[in-house]
Protein backbone atom coordinates (compact mmCIF):
# COMPACT_ATOMS: atom_id res chain seq x y z
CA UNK A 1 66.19 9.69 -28.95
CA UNK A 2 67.10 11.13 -32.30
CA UNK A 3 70.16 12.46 -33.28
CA UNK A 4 68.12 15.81 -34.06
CA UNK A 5 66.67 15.80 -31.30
CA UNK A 6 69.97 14.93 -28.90
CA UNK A 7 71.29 17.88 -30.63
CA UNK A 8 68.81 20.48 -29.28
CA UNK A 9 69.04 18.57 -25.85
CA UNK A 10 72.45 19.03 -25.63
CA UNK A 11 72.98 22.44 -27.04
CA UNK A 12 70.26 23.81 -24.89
CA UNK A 13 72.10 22.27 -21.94
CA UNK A 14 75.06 23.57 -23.06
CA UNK A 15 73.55 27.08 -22.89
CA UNK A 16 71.87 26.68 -19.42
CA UNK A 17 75.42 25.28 -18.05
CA UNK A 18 77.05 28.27 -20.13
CA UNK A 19 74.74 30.94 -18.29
CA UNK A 20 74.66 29.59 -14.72
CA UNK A 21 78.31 29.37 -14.86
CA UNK A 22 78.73 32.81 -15.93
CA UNK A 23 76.67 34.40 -13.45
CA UNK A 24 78.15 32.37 -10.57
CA UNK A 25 81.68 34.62 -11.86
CA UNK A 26 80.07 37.95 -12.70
CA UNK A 27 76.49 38.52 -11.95
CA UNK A 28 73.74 39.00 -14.73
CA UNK A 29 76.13 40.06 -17.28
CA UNK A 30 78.73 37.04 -16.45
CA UNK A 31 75.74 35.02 -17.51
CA UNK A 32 75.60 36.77 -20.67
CA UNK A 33 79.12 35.93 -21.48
CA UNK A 34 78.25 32.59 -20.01
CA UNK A 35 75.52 31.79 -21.92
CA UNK A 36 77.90 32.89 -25.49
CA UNK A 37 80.59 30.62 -24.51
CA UNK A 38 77.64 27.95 -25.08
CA UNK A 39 79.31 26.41 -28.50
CA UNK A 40 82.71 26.25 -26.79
CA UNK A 41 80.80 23.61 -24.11
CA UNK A 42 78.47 21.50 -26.42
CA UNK A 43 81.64 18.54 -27.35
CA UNK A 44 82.25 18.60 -23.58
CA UNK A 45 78.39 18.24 -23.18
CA UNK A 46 77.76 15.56 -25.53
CA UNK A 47 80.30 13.54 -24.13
CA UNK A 48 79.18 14.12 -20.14
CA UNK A 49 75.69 13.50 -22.20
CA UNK A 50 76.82 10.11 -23.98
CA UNK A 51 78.03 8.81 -20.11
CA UNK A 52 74.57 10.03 -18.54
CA UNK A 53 72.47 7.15 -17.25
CA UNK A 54 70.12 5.28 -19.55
CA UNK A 55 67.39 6.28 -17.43
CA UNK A 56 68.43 10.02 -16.87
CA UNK A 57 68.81 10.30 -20.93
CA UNK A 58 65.29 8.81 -21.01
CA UNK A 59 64.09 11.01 -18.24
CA UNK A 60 65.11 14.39 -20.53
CA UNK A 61 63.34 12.72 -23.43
CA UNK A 62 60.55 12.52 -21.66
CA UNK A 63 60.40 16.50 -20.98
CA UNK A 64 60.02 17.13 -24.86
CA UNK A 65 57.36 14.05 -25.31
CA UNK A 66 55.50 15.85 -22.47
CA UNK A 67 56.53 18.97 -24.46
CA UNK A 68 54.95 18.07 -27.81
CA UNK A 69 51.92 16.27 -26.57
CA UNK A 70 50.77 19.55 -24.73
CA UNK A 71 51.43 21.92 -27.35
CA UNK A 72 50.26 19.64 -30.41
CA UNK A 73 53.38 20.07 -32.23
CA UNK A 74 55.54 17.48 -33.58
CA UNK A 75 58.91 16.96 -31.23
CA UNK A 76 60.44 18.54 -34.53
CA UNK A 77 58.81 21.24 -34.89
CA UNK A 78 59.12 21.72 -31.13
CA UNK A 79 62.59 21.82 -31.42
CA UNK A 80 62.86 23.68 -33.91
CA UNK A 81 61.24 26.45 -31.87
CA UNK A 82 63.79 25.84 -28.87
CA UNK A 83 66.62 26.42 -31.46
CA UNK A 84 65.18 29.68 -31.99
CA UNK A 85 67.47 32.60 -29.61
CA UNK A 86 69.13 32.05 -27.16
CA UNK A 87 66.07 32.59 -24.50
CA UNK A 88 64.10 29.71 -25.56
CA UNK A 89 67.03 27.09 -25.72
CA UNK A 90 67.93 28.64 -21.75
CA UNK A 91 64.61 27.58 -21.12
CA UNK A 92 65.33 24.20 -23.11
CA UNK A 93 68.59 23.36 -21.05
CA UNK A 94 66.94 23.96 -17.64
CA UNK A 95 63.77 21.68 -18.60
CA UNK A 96 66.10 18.67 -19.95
CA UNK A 97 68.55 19.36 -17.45
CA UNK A 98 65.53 19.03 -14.50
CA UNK A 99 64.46 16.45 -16.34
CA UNK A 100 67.45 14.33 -16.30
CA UNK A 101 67.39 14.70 -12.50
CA UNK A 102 64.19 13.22 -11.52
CA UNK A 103 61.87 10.41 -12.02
CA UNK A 104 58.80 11.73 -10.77
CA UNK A 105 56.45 11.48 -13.72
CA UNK A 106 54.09 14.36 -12.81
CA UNK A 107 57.41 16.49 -12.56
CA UNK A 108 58.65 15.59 -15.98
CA UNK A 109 54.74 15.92 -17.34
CA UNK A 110 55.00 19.66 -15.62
CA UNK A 111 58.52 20.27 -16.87
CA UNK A 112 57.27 19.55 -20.65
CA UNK A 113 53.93 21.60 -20.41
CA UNK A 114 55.62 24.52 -19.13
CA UNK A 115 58.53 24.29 -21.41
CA UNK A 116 55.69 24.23 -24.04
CA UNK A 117 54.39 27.08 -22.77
CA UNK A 118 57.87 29.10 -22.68
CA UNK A 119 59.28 28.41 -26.04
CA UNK A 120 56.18 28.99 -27.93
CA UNK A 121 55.13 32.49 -26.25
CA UNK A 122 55.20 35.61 -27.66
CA UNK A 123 56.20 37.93 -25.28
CA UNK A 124 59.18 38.29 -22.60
CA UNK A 125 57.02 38.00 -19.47
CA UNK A 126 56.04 34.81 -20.57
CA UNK A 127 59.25 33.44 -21.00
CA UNK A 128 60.18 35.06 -17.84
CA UNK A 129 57.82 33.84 -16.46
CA UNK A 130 58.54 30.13 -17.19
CA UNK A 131 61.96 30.69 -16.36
CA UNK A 132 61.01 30.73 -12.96
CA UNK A 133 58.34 28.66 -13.00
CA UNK A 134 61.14 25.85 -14.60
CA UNK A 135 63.69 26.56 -11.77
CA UNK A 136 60.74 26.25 -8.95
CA UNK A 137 60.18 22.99 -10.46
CA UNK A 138 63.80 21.52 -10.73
CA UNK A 139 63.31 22.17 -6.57
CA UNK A 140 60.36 19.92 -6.30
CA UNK A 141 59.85 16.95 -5.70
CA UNK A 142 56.91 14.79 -4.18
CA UNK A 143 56.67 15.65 -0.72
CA UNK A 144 56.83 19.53 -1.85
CA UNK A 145 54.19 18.53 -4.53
CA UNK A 146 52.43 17.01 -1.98
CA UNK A 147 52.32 19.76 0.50
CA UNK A 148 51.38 22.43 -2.61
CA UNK A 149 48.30 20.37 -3.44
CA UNK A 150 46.91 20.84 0.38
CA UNK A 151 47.96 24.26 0.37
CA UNK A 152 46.11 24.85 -2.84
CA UNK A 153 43.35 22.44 -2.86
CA UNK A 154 42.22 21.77 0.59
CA UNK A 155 40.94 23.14 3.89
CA UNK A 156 42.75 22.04 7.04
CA UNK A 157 41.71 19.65 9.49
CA UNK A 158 40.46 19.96 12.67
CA UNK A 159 43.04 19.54 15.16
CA UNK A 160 42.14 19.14 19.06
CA UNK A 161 44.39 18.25 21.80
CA UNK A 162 46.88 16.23 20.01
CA UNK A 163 44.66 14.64 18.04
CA UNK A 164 43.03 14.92 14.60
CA UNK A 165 39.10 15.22 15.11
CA UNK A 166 38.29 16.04 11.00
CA UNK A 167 40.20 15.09 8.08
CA UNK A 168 41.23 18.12 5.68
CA UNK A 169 38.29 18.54 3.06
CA UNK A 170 38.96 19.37 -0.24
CA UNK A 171 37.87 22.47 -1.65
CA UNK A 172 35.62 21.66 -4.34
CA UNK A 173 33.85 19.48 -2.34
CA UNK A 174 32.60 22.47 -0.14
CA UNK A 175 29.60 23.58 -1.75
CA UNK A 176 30.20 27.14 0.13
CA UNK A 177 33.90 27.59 -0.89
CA UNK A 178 34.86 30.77 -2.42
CA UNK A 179 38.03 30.92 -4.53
CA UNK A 180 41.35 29.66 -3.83
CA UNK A 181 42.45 32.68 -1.73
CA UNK A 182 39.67 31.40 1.00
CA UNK A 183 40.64 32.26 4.15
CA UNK A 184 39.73 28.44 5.07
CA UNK A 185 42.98 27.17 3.02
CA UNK A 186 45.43 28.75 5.22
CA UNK A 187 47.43 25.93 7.29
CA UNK A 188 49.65 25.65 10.03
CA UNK A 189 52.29 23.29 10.17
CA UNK A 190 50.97 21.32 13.04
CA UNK A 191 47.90 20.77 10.33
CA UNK A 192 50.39 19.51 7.65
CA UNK A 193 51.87 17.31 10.21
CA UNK A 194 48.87 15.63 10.96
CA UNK A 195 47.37 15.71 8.02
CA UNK A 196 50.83 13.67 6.59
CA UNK A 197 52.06 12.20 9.67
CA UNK A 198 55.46 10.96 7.49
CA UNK A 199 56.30 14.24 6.66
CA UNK A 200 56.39 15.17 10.46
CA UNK A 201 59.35 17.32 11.30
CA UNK A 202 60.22 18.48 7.96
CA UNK A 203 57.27 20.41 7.26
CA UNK A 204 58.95 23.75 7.70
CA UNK A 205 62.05 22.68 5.52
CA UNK A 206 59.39 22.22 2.91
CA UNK A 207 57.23 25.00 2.86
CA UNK A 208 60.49 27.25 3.12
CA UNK A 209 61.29 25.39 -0.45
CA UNK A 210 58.11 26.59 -1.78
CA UNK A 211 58.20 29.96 -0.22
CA UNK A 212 62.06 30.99 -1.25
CA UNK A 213 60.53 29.84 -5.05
CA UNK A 214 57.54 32.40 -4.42
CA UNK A 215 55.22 29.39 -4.89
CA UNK A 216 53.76 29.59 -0.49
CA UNK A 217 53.68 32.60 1.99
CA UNK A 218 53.12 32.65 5.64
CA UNK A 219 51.26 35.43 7.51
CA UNK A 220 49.96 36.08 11.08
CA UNK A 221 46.94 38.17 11.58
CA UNK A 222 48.43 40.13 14.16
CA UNK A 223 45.44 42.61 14.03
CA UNK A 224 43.22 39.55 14.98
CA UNK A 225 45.44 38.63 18.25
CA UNK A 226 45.54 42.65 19.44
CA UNK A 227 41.56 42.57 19.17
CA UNK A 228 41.03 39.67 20.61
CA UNK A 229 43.49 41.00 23.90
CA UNK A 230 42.32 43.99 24.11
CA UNK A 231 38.69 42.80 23.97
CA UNK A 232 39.60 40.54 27.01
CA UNK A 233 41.30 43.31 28.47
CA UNK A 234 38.24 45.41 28.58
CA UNK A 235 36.11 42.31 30.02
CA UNK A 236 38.65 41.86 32.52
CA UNK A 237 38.51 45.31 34.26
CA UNK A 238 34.74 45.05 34.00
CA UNK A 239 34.35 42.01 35.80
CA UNK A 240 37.01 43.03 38.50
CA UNK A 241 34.37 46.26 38.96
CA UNK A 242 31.71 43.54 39.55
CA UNK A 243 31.92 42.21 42.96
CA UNK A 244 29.18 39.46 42.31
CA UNK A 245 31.12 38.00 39.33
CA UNK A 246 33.29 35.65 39.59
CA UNK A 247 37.10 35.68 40.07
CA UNK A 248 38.77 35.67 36.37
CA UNK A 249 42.22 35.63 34.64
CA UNK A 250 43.75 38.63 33.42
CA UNK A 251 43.64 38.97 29.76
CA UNK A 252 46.67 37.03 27.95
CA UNK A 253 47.94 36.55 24.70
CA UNK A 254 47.14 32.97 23.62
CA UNK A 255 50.62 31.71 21.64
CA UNK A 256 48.21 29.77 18.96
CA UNK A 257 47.16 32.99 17.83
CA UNK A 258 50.28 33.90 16.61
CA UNK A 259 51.02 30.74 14.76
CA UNK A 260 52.12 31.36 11.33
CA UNK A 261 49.62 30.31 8.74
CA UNK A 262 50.51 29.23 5.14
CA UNK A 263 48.96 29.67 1.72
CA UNK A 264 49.36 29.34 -2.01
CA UNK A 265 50.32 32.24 -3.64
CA UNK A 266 48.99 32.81 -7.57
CA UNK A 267 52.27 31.55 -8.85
CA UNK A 268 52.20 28.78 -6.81
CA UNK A 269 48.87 27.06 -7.96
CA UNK A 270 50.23 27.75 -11.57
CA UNK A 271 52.55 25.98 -11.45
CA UNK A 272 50.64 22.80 -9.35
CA UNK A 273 48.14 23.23 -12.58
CA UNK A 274 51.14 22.18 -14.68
CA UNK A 275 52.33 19.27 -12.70
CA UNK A 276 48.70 17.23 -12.24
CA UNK A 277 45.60 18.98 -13.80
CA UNK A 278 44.50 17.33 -16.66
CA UNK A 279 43.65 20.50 -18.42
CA UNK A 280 46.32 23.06 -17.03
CA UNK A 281 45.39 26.48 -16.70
CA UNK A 282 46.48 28.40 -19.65
């Protein structure tokens, strides 16, 4: 890495360190103050930089390669738009810094191309935007990844008595799928399990990753379960009425029914875009 470039890596970090500190003391407007007291931290964070791992240091390089590739802009010139205001070199220190932290490569490819995004936008929901979209992605990591792409990509499979009967199918491969908010892409977390039998039993710890990031939300169709009682309600008292029919249960509400089902939200496939499309959505 350059010299130039370490520069904007660390003051960048120094202003996301600055910020976070700040509002872990006073709230939104500690991180203001935070975020100031940025030049006061960058000789502490050069030297915490120069002790960083080779591979970590590489790692945050990485983020503005990915960066500069996406956006078609020299890593200069790229940095020379994080060094911009204070907003865009927040968004700089929380890319490098996630960077640093991982080694997944389609994490570090997402970090860049949404970092690209951010500092080059024009407006402030854009850059808000990426804000959050950058701090969902410091969170991930490939078993959340993983569990994004079925939620956004793929129908369940069929599950019967313990066992698996149909694969899931991806969605593009159904020549009747609608769009990505098909009802037929909602999963349960029995469906997860099976359908990644290593991630069994921590399932629910990761879709309540993706969920407390906005990027997954669970629903029960509890209008679907009162139907479907009250309809057997109503065939129950019919049949007892019918002395030649035979002898039948009394209506029940069937637990599966009110499993919790999970889908992608908007955000959420966003931000999967960034991490392995080819051609993002922009």
């Amino acid at each position: 890495m350059s010299e130039d470039t370490k520069d904007v890596v660390t003051k960048a970090a120094a202003a996301s360190l600055g910020a976070l500190a700040g509002s872990a003391v006073a709230g939104p407007a500690g991180g203001m103050l935070g975020a100031a007291a940025g030049p006061m931290l960058e000789p502490i964070m050069r030297r915490v930089w120069d002790e960083l791992a080779s591979d970590s240091r590489t790692s945050a390089e990485q983020v503005l390669v990915e960066a500069s590739s996406y956006s078609n802009k020299r890593p200069d010139e790229l940095a020379e738009s994080i060094r911009q205001n204070e907003e865009r070199r927040l968004l700089g220190g929380l890319a490098f810094a996630a960077g640093s932290r991982t080694r997944n490569k389609d994490k570090i490819r997402g970090l860049g191309r949404a970092l690209a995004d951010g500092v080059l936008a024009d407006d402030d929901a854009r850059l808000d935007e990426t804000h959050l979209i950058l701090r969902a992605m410091d969170d991930l990591e490939a078993p959340h990844i993983t569990v994004l792409d079925f939620l956004v990509n793929f129908y369940p499979g069929k599950v019967w008595q313990g066992e698996q009967t149909e694969p899931p199918m991806r969605i593009e491969d159904d020549p009747s799928a609608g769009d990505r908010s098909d009802s037929r892409s909602r999963w349960k977390v029995l469906e997860l399990e099976f359908a990644r039998p290593g991630f069994r039993g921590s399932v629910q710890s990761l879709l309540g990753t993706l969920q407390r990031h906005g990027l997954a939300v669970s629903e029960q169709n509890i209008g679907n379960v009162l139907k479907r009682y009250q309809d057997d309600a109503s065939k129950a008292a019919l049949l007892s009425l019918d002395r030649t029919a035979p002898a039948t249960g009394a209506a029940r509400f069937r637990t599966r029914d009110v499993e919790p089902r999970w889908s992608a939200t908007v955000l959420g496939a966003h931000v999967l875009d960034y991490i392995i499309n080819e051609h993002p959505l922009q």
